[in-house]
Protein backbone atom coordinates (compact mmCIF):
# COMPACT_ATOMS: atom_id res chain seq x y z
CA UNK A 1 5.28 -12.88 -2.47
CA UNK A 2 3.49 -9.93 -3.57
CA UNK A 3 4.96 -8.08 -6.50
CA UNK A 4 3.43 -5.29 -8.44
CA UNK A 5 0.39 -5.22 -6.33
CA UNK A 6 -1.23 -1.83 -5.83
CA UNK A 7 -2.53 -2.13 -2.25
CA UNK A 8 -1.46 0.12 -0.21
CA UNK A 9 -1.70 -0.90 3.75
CA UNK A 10 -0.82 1.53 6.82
CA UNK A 11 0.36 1.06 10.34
CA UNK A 12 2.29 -1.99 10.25
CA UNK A 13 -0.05 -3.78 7.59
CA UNK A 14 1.10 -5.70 4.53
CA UNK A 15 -0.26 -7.04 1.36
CA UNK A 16 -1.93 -10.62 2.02
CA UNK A 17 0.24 -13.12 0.07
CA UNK A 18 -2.85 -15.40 0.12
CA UNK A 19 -4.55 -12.15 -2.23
CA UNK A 20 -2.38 -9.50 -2.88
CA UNK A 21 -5.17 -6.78 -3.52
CA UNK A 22 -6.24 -7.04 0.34
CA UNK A 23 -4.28 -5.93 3.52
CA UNK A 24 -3.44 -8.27 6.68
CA UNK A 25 -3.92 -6.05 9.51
CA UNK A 26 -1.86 -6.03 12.58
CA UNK A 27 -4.23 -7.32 15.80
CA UNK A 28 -6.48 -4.30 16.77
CA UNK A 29 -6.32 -2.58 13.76
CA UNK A 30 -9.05 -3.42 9.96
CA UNK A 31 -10.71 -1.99 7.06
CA UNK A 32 -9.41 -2.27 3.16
CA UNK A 33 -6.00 -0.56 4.08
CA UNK A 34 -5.26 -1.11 7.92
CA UNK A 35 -6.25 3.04 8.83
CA UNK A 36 -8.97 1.98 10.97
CA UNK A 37 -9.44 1.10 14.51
CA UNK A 38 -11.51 -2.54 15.21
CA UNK A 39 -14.82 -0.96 16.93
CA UNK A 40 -15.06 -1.65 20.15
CA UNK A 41 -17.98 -3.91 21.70
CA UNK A 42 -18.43 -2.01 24.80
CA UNK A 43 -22.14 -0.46 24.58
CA UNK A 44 -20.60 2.32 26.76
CA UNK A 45 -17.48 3.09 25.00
CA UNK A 46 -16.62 6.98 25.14
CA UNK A 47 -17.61 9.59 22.58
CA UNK A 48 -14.33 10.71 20.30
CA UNK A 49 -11.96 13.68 19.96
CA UNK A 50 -11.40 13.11 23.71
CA UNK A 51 -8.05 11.47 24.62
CA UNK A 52 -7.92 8.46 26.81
CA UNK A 53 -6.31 8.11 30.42
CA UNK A 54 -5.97 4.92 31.66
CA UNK A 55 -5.03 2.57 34.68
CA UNK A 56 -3.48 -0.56 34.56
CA UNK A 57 -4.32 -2.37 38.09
CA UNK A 58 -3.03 -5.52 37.99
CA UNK A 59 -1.34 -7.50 35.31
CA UNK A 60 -0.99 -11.62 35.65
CA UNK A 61 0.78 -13.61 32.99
CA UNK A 62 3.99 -15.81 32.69
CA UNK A 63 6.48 -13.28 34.28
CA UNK A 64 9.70 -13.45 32.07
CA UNK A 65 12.50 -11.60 31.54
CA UNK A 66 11.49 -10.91 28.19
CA UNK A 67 7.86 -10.59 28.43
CA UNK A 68 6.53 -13.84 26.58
CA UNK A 69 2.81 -13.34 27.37
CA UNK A 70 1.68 -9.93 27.89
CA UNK A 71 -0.91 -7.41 27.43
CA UNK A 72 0.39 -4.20 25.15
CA UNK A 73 -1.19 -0.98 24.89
CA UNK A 74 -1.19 0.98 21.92
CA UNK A 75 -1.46 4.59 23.08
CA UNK A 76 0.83 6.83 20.80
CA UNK A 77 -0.76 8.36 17.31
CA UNK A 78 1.38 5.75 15.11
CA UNK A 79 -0.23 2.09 15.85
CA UNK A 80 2.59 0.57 13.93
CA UNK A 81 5.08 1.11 17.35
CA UNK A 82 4.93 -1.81 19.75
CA UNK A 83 3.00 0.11 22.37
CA UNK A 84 3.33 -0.48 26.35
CA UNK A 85 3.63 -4.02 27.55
CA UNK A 86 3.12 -5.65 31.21
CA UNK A 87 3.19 -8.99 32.24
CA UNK A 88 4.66 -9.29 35.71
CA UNK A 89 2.85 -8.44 39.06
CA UNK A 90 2.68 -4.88 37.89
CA UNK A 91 -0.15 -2.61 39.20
CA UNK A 92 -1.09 1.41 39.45
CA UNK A 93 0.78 2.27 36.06
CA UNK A 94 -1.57 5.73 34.59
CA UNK A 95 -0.78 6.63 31.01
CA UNK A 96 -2.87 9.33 29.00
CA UNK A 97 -2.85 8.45 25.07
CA UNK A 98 -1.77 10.73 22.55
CA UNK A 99 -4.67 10.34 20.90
CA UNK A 100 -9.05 9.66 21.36
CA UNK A 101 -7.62 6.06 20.19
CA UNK A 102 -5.74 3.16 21.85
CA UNK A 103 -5.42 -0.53 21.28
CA UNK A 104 -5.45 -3.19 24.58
CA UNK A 105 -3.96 -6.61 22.87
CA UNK A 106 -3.87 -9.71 25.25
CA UNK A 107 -1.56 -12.14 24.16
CA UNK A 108 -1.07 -14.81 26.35
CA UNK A 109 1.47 -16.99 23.69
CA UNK A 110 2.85 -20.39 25.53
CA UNK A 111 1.22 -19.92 28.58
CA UNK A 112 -2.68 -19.47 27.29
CA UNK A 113 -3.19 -18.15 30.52
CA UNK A 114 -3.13 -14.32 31.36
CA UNK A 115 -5.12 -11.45 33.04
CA UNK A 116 -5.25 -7.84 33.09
CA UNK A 117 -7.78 -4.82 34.39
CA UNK A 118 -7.55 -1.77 33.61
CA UNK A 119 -10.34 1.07 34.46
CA UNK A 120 -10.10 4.32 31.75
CA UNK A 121 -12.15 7.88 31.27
CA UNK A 122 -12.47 10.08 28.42
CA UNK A 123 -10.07 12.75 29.47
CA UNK A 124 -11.43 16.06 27.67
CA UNK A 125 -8.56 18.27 29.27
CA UNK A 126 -10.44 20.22 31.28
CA UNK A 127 -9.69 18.27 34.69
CA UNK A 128 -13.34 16.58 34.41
CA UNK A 129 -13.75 13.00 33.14
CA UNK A 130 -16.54 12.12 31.08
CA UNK A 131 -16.71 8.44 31.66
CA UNK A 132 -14.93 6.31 34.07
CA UNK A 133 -15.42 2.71 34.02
């Protein structure tokens, strides 16, 4: 347990009990204090200040009553929310983020088997897309 530490971690994080001056970060989310957004690996990923509009066409894990494997989607402003979850047949679902920002977790759990695409654009609010992938 960490007492008297000074760290101070955002969105969800907490102080690591293995060293109490450094953050663990919830999935998606790094840097000293949990504030910043994992980069993403795409070589095409959008320019910011734009929010984010995406699809979700099909989603394919263990379908459950409670949603045991899923992917989530962090799209409002505070990561530390559970964001949007699928995991049945679900397909066609179009959310715009609140934010030029989101977080796509796949987490599989039991089943370590689970798929998901999704297509997005860089929504500027002008009706025209900058990127559509």
């Amino acid at each position: 347990m960490c007492q008297g530490t000074s760290v101070i971690c955002l969105n969800g994080g907490y102080a690591d009990t293995n060293n109490c001056d450094r953050c663990k970060c919830p999935p998606g989310l790094g840097g000293p204090n949990c504030a910043s957004v994992e980069p993403s690996e795409d070589p095409f990923c959008g320019e910011g200040n734009h929010r984010i509009r995406f699809i979700l066409d099909s989603v394919s894990y263990s379908c459950s009553t409670t949603c045991q494997g899923f992917v989530e989607i962090k799209h409002n402003s505070d990561f530390q929310q559970i964001g949007f979850r699928a995991c049945c047949d679900e397909h066609g679902i179009e959310v715009i983020s609140e934010q030029a920002e989101i977080l796509v977790i796949s987490d599989p759990q039991g089943a370590k088997v689970g798929a998901f695409t999704l297509r997005y654009i860089a929504d500027t609010g002008s009706g025209k897309s900058l990127f559509y992938f």
